[in-house]
Structures are given as C-alpha cells and as structure tokens.
PDB file of N, CA and C in Angstrom:
ATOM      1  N   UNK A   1      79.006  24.603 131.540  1.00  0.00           N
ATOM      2  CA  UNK A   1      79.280  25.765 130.732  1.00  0.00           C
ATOM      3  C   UNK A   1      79.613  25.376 129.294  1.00  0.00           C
ATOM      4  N   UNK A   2      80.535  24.398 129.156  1.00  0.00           N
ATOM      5  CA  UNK A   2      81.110  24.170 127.534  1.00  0.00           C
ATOM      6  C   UNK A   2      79.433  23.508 127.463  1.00  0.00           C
ATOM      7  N   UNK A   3      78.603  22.878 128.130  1.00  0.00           N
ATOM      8  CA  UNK A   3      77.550  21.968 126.803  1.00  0.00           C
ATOM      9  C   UNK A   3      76.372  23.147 126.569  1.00  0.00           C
ATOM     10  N   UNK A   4      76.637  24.142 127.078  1.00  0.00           N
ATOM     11  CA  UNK A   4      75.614  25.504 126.775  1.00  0.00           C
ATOM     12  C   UNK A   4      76.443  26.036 126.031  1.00  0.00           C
ATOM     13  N   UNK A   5      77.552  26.356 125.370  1.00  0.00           N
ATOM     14  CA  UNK A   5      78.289  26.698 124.454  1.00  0.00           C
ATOM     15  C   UNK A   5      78.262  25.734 123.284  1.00  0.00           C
ATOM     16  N   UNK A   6      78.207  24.445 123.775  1.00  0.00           N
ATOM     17  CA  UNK A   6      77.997  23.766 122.661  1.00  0.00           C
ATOM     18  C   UNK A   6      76.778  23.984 121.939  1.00  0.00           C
ATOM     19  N   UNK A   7      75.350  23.736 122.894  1.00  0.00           N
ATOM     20  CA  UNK A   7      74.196  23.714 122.624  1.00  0.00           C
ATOM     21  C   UNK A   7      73.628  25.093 122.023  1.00  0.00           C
ATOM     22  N   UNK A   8      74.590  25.682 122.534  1.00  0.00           N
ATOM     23  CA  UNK A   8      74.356  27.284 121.457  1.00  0.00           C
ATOM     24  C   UNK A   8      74.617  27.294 119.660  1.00  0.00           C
ATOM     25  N   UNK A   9      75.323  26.548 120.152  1.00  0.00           N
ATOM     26  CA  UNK A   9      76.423  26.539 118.249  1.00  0.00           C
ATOM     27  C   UNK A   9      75.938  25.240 117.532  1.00  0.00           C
ATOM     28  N   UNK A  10      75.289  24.580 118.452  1.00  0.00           N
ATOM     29  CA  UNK A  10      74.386  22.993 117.246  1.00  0.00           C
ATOM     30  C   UNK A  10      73.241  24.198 117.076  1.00  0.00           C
ATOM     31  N   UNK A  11      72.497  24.460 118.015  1.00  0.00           N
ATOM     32  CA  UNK A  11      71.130  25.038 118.019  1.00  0.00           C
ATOM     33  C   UNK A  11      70.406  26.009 117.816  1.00  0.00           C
ATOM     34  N   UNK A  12      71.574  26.711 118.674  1.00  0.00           N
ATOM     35  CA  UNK A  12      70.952  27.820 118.938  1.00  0.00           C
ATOM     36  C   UNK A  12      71.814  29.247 117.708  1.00  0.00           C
ATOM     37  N   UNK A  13      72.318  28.421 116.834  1.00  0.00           N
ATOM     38  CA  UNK A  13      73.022  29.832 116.498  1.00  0.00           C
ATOM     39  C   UNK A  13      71.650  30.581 115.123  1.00  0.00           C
ATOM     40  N   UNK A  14      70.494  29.327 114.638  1.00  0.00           N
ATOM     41  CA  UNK A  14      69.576  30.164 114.101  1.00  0.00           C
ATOM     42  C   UNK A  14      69.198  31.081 114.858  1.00  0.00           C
ATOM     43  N   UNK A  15      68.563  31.115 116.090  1.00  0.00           N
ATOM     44  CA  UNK A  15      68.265  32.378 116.960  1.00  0.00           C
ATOM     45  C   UNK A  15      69.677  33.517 117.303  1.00  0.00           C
ATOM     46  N   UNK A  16      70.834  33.171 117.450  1.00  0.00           N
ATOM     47  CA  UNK A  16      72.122  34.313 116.850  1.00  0.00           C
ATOM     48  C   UNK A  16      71.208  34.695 115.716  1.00  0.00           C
ATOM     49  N   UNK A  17      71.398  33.929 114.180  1.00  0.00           N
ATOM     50  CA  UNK A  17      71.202  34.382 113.050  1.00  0.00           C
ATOM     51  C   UNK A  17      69.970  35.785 112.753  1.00  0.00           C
ATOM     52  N   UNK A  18      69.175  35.321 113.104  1.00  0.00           N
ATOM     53  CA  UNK A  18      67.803  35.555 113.655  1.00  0.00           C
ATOM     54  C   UNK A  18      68.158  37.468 113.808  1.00  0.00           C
ATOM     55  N   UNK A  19      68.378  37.394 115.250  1.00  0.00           N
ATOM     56  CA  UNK A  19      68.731  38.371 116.127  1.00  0.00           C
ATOM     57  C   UNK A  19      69.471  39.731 115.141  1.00  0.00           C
ATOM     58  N   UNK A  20      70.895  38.915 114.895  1.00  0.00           N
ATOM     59  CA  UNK A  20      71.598  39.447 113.695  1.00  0.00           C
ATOM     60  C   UNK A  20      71.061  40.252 113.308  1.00  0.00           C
ATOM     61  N   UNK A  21      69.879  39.757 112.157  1.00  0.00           N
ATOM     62  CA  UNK A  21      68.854  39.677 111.006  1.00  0.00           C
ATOM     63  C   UNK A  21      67.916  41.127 111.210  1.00  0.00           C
ATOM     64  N   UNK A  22      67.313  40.784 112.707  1.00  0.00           N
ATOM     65  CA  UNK A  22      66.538  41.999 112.679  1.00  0.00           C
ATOM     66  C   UNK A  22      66.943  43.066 113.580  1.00  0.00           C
ATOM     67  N   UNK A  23      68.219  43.031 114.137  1.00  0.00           N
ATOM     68  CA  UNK A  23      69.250  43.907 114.335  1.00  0.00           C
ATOM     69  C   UNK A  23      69.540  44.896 113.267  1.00  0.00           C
ATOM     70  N   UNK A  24      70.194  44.314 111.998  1.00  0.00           N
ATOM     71  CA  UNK A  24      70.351  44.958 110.959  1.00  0.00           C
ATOM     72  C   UNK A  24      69.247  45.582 110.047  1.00  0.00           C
ATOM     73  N   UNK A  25      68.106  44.880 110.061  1.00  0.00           N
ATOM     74  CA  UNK A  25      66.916  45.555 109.519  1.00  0.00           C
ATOM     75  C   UNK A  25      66.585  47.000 110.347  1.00  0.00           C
ATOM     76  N   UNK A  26      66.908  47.533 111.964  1.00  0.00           N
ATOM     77  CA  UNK A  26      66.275  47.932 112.487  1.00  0.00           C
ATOM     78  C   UNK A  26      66.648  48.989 111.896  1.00  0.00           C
ATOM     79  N   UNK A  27      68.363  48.668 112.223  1.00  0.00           N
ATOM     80  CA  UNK A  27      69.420  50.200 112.083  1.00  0.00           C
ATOM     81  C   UNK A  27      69.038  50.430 110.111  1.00  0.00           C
ATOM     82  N   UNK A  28      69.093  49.390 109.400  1.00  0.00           N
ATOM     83  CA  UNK A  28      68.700  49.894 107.689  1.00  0.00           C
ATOM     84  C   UNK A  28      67.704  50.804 107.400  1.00  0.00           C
ATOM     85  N   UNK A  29      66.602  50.413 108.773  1.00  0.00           N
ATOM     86  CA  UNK A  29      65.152  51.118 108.605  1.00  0.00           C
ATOM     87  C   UNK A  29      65.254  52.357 109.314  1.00  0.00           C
ATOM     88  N   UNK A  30      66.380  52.788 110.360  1.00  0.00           N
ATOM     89  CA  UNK A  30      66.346  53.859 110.974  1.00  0.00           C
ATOM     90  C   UNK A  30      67.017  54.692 109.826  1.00  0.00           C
ATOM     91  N   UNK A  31      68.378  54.122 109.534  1.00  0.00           N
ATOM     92  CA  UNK A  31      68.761  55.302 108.345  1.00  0.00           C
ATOM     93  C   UNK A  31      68.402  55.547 107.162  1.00  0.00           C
ATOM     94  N   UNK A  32      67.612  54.499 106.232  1.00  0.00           N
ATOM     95  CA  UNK A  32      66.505  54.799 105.415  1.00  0.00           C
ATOM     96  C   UNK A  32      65.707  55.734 105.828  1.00  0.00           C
ATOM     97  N   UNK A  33      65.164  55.813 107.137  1.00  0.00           N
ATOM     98  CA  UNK A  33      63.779  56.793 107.557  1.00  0.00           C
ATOM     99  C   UNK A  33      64.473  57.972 107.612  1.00  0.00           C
ATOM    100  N   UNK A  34      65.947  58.410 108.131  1.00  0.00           N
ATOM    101  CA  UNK A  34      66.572  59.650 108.047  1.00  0.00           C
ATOM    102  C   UNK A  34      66.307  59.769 106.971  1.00  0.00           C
ATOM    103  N   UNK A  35      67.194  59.475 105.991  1.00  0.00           N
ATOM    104  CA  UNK A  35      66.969  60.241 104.530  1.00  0.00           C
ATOM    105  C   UNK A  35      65.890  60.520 103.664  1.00  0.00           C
ATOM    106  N   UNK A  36      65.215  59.319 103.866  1.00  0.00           N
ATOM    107  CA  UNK A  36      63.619  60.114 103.523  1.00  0.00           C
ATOM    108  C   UNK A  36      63.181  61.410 104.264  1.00  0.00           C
ATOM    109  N   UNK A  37      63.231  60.941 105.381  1.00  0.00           N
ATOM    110  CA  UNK A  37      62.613  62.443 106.014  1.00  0.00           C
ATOM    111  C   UNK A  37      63.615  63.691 105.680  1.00  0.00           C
ATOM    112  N   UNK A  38      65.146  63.890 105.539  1.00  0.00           N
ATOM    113  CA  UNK A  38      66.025  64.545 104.730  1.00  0.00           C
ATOM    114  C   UNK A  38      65.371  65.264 103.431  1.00  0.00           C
ATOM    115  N   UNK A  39      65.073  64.835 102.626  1.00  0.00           N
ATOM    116  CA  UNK A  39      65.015  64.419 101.529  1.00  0.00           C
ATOM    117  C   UNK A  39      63.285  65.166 101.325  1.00  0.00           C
ATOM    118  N   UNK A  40      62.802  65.092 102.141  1.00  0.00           N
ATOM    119  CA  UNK A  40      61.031  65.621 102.564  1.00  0.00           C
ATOM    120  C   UNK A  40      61.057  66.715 103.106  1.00  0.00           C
ATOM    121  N   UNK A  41      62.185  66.587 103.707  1.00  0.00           N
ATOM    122  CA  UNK A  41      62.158  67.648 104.521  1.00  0.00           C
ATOM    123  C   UNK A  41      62.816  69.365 103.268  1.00  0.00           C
ATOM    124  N   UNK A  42      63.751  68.924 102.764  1.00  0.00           N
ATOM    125  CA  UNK A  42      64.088  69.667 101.448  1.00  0.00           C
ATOM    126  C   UNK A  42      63.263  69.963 100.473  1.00  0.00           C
ATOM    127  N   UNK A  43      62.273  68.897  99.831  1.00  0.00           N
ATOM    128  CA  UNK A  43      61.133  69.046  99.301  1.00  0.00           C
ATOM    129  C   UNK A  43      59.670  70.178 100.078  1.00  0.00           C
ATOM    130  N   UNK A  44      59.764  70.465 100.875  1.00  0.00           N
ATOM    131  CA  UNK A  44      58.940  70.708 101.543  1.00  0.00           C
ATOM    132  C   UNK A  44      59.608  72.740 101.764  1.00  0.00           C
ATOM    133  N   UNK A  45      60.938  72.789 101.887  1.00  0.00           N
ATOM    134  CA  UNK A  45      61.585  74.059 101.815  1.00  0.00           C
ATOM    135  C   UNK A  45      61.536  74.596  99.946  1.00  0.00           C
ATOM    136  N   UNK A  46      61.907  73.751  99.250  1.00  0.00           N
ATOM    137  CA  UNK A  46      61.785  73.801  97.961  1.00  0.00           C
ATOM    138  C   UNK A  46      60.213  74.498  97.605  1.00  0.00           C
ATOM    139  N   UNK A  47      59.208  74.053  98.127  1.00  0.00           N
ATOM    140  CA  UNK A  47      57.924  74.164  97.893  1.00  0.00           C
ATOM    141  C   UNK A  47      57.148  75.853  98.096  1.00  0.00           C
ATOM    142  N   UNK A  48      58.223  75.752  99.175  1.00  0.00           N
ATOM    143  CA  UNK A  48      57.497  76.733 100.219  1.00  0.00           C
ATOM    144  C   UNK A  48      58.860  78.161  99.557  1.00  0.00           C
ATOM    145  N   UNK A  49      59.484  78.165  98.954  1.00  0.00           N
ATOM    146  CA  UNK A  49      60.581  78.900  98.447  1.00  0.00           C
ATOM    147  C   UNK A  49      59.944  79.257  96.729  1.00  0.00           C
ATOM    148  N   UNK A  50      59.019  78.339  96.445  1.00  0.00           N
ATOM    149  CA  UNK A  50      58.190  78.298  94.874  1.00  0.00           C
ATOM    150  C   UNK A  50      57.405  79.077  95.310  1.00  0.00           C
ATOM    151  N   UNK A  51      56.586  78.729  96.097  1.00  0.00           N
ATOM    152  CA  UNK A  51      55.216  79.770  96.351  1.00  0.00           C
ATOM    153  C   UNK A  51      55.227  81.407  96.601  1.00  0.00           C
ATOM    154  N   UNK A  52      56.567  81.210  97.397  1.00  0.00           N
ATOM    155  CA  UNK A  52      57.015  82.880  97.926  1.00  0.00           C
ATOM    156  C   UNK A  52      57.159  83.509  96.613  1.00  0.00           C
ATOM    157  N   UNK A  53      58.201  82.609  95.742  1.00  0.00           N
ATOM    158  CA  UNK A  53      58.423  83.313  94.638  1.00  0.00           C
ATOM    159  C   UNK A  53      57.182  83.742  93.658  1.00  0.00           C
ATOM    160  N   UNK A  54      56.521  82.959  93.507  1.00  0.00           N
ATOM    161  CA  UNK A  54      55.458  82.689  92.692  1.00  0.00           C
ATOM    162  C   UNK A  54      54.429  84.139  93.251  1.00  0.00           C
ATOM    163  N   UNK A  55      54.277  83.974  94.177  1.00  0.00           N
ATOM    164  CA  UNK A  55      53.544  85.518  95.160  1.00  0.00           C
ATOM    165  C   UNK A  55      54.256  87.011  94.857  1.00  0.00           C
ATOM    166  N   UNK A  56      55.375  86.768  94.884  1.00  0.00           N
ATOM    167  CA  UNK A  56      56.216  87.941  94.767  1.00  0.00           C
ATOM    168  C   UNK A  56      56.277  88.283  92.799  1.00  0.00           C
ATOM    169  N   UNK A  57      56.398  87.354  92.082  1.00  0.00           N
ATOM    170  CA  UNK A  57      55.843  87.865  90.680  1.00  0.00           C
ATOM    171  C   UNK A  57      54.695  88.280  90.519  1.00  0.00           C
ATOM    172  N   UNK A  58      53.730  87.537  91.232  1.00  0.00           N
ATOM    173  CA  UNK A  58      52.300  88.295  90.891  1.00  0.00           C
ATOM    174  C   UNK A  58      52.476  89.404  91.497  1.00  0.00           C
ATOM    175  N   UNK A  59      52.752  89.626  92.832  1.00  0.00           N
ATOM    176  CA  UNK A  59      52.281  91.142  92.823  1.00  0.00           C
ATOM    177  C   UNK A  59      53.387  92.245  92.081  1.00  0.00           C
ATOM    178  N   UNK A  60      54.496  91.839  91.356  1.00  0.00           N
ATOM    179  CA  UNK A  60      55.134  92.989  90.601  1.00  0.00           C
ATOM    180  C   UNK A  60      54.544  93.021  89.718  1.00  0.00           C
ATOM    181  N   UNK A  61      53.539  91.516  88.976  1.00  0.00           N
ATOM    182  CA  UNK A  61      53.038  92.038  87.880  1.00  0.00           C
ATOM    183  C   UNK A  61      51.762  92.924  87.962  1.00  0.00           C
ATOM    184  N   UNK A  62      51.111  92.769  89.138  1.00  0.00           N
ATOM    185  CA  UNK A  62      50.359  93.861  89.652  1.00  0.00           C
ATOM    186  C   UNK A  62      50.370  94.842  89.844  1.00  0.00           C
ATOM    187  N   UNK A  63      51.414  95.416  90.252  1.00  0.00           N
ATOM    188  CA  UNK A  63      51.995  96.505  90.509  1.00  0.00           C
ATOM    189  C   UNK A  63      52.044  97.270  89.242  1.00  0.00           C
ATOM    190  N   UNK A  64      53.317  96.549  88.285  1.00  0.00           N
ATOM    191  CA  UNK A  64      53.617  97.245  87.098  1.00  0.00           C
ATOM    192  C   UNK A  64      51.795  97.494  86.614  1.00  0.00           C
ATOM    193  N   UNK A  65      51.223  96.837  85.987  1.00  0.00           N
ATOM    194  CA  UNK A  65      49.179  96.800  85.556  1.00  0.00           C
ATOM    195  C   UNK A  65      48.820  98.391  86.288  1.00  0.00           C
ATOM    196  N   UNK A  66      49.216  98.095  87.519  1.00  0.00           N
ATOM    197  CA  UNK A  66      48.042  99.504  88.388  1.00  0.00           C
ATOM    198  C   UNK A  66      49.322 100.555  87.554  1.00  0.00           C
ATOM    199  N   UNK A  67      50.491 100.632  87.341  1.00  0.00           N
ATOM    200  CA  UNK A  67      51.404 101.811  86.950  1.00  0.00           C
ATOM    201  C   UNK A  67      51.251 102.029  85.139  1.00  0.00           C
ATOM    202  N   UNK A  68      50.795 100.725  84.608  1.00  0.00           N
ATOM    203  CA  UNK A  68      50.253 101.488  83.075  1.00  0.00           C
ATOM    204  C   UNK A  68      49.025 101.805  83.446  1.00  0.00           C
ATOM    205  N   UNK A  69      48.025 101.614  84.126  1.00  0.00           N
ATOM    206  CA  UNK A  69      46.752 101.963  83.976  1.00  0.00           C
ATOM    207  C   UNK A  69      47.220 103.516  84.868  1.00  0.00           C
ATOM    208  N   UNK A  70      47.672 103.931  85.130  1.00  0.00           N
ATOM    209  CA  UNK A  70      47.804 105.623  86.006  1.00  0.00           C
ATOM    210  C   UNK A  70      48.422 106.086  84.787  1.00  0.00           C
ATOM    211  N   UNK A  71      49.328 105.531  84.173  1.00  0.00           N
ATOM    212  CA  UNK A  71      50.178 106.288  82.812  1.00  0.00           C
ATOM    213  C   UNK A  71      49.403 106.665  81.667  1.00  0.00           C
ATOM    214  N   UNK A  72      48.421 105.524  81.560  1.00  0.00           N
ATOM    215  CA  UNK A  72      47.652 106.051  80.623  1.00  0.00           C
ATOM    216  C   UNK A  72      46.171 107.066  80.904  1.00  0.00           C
ATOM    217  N   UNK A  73      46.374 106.943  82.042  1.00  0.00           N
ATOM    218  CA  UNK A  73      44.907 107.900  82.490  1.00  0.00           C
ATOM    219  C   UNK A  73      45.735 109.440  82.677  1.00  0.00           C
ATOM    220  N   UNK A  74      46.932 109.127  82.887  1.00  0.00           N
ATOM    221  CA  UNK A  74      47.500 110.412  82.926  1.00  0.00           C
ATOM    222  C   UNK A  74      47.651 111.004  81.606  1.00  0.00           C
ATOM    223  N   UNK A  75      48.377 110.414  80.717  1.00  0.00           N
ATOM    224  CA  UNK A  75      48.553 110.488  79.327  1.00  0.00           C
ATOM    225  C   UNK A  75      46.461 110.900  79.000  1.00  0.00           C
ATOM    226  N   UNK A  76      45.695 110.389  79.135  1.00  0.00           N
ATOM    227  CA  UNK A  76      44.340 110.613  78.757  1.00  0.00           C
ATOM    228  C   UNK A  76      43.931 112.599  79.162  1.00  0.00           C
ATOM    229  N   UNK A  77      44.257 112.471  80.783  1.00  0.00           N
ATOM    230  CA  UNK A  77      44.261 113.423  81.481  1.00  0.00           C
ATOM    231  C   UNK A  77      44.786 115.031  80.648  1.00  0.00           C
ATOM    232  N   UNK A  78      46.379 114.697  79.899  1.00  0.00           N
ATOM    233  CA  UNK A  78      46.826 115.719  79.418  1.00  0.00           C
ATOM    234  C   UNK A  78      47.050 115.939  78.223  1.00  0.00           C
ATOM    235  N   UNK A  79      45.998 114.831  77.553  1.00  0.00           N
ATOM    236  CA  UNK A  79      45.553 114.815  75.857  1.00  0.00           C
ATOM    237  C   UNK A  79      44.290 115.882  75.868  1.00  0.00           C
ATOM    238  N   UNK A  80      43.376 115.808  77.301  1.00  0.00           N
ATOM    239  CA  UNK A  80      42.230 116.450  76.584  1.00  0.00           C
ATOM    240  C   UNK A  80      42.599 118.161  77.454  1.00  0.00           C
ATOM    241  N   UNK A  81      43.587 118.199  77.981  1.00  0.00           N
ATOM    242  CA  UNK A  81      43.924 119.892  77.917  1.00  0.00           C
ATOM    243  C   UNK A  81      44.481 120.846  76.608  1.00  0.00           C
ATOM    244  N   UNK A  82      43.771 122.016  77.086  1.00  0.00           N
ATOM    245  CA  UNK A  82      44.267 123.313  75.832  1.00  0.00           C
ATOM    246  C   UNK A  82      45.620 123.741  76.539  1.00  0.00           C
ATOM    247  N   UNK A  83      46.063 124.229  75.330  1.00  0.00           N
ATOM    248  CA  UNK A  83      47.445 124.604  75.838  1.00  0.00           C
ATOM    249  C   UNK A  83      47.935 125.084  76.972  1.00  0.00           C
ATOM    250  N   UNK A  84      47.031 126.722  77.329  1.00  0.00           N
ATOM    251  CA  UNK A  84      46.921 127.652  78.166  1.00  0.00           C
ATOM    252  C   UNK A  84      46.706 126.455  79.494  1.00  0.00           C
ATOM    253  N   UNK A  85      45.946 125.505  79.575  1.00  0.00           N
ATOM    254  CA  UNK A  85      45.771 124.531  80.557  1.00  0.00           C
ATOM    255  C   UNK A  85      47.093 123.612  80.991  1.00  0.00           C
ATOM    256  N   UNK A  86      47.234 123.220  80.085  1.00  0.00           N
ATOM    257  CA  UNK A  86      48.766 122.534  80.108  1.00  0.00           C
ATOM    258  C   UNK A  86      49.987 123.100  80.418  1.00  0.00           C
ATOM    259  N   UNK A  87      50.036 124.261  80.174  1.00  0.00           N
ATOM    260  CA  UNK A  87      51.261 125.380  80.412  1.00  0.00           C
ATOM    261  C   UNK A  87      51.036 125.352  82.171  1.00  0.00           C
ATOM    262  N   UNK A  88      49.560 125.662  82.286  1.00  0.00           N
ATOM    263  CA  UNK A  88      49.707 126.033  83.486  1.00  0.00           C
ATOM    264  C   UNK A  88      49.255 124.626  84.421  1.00  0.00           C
ATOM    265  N   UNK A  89      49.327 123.214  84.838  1.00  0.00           N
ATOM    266  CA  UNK A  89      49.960 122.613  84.905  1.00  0.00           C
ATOM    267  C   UNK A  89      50.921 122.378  85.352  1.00  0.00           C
ATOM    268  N   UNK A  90      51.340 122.562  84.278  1.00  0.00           N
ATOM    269  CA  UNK A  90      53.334 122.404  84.295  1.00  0.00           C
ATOM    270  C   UNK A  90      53.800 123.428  85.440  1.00  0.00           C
ATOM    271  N   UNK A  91      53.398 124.281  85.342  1.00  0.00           N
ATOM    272  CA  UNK A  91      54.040 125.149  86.237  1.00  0.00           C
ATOM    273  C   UNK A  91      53.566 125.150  87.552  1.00  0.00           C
ATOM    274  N   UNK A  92      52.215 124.392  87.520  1.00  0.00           N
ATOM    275  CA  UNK A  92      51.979 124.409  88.726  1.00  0.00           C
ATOM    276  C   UNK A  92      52.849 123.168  90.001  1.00  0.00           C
ATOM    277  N   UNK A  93      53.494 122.393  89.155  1.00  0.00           N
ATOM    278  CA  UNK A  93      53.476 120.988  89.347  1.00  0.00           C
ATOM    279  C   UNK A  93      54.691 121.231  90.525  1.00  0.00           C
ATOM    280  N   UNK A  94      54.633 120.033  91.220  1.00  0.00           N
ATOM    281  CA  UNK A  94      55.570 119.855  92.603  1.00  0.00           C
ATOM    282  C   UNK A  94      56.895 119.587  91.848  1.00  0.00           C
ATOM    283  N   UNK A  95      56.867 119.421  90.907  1.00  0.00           N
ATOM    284  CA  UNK A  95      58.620 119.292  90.301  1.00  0.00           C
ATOM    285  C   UNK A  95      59.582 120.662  89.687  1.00  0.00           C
ATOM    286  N   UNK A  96      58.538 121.904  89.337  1.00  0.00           N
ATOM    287  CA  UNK A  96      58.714 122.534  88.813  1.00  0.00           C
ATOM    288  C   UNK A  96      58.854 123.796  89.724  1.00  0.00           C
ATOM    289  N   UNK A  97      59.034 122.962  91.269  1.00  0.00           N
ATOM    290  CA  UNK A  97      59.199 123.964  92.136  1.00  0.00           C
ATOM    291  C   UNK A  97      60.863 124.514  92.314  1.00  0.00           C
ATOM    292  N   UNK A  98      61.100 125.516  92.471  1.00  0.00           N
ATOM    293  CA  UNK A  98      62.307 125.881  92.655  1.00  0.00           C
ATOM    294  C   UNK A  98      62.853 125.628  93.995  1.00  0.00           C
TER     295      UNK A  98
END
C-alpha cells in the first residue's frame, strides 16, 4: 500500500495533474456555454420584441395614411356641394340625430 502511494506521488501525480486540468476545463466550458446561451438567449427576445415593435409602427403609420386619405376625400366630397346640398347633409347626418 505505502509503495502505491509512493509510486503515485514520484509518478503518477502528472496524471492527478492531468485529470485536475481537464476536470476544470470541463466545468469552465459548461459555465461559459450557460452564459453564452444566457446571453443568446436575451438577444434573441430583444430581436423578436424589435420586430413586434417595428410591425406595430408600420401599421399605425398605415392606419393614420388610410385616415388622411378619407379626410381629404371627404373634405373633396363637401367642397364640390351647393349650399342647399350641404345644409341638407348636415341634417341628414347620424350625428345630428336627436
């Protein structure tokens, strides 16, 4: 028993060293790979939180476009009425209901 204890500690302790060595590489490389993937994984919510947004401006700016183009066709609409037309109109209109 002591000359296998010995023969460990003349010899054998590069293979300890060794062991050690890529012991500690394994666990460095496991929690390196967490935080990258962390870190990707945030990038990837970030991305997808741009695009929504990015979708949701276009279509208000769409929206607002289709609401001047009705404003001004409306505005067009009650430029080319005569008065007597316009009066009546107005009175006909769903707001002007009592």
């Amino acid at each position: 028993m002591m000359t296998l204890f010995s023969s460990l500690l003349t010899g054998g302790w590069q293979w300890l060293a060794a062991l050690g060595a890529v012991i500690a590489a394994l666990g460095a490389s496991y929690f390196g790979g967490k935080k990258i993937g962390k870190v990707q994984q945030q990038a990837k919510a970030d991305s997808a939180s741009a695009k929504k947004e990015a979708a949701q401006v276009a279509a208000v700016a769409k929206q607002q476009q289709q609401h001047r183009e009705e404003a001004k066709r409306v505005e067009t609409d009650n430029s080319n009425l005569d008065d007597a037309a316009a009066r009546d109109k107005l009175q006909r209109s769903r707001y002007n209901q009592p």
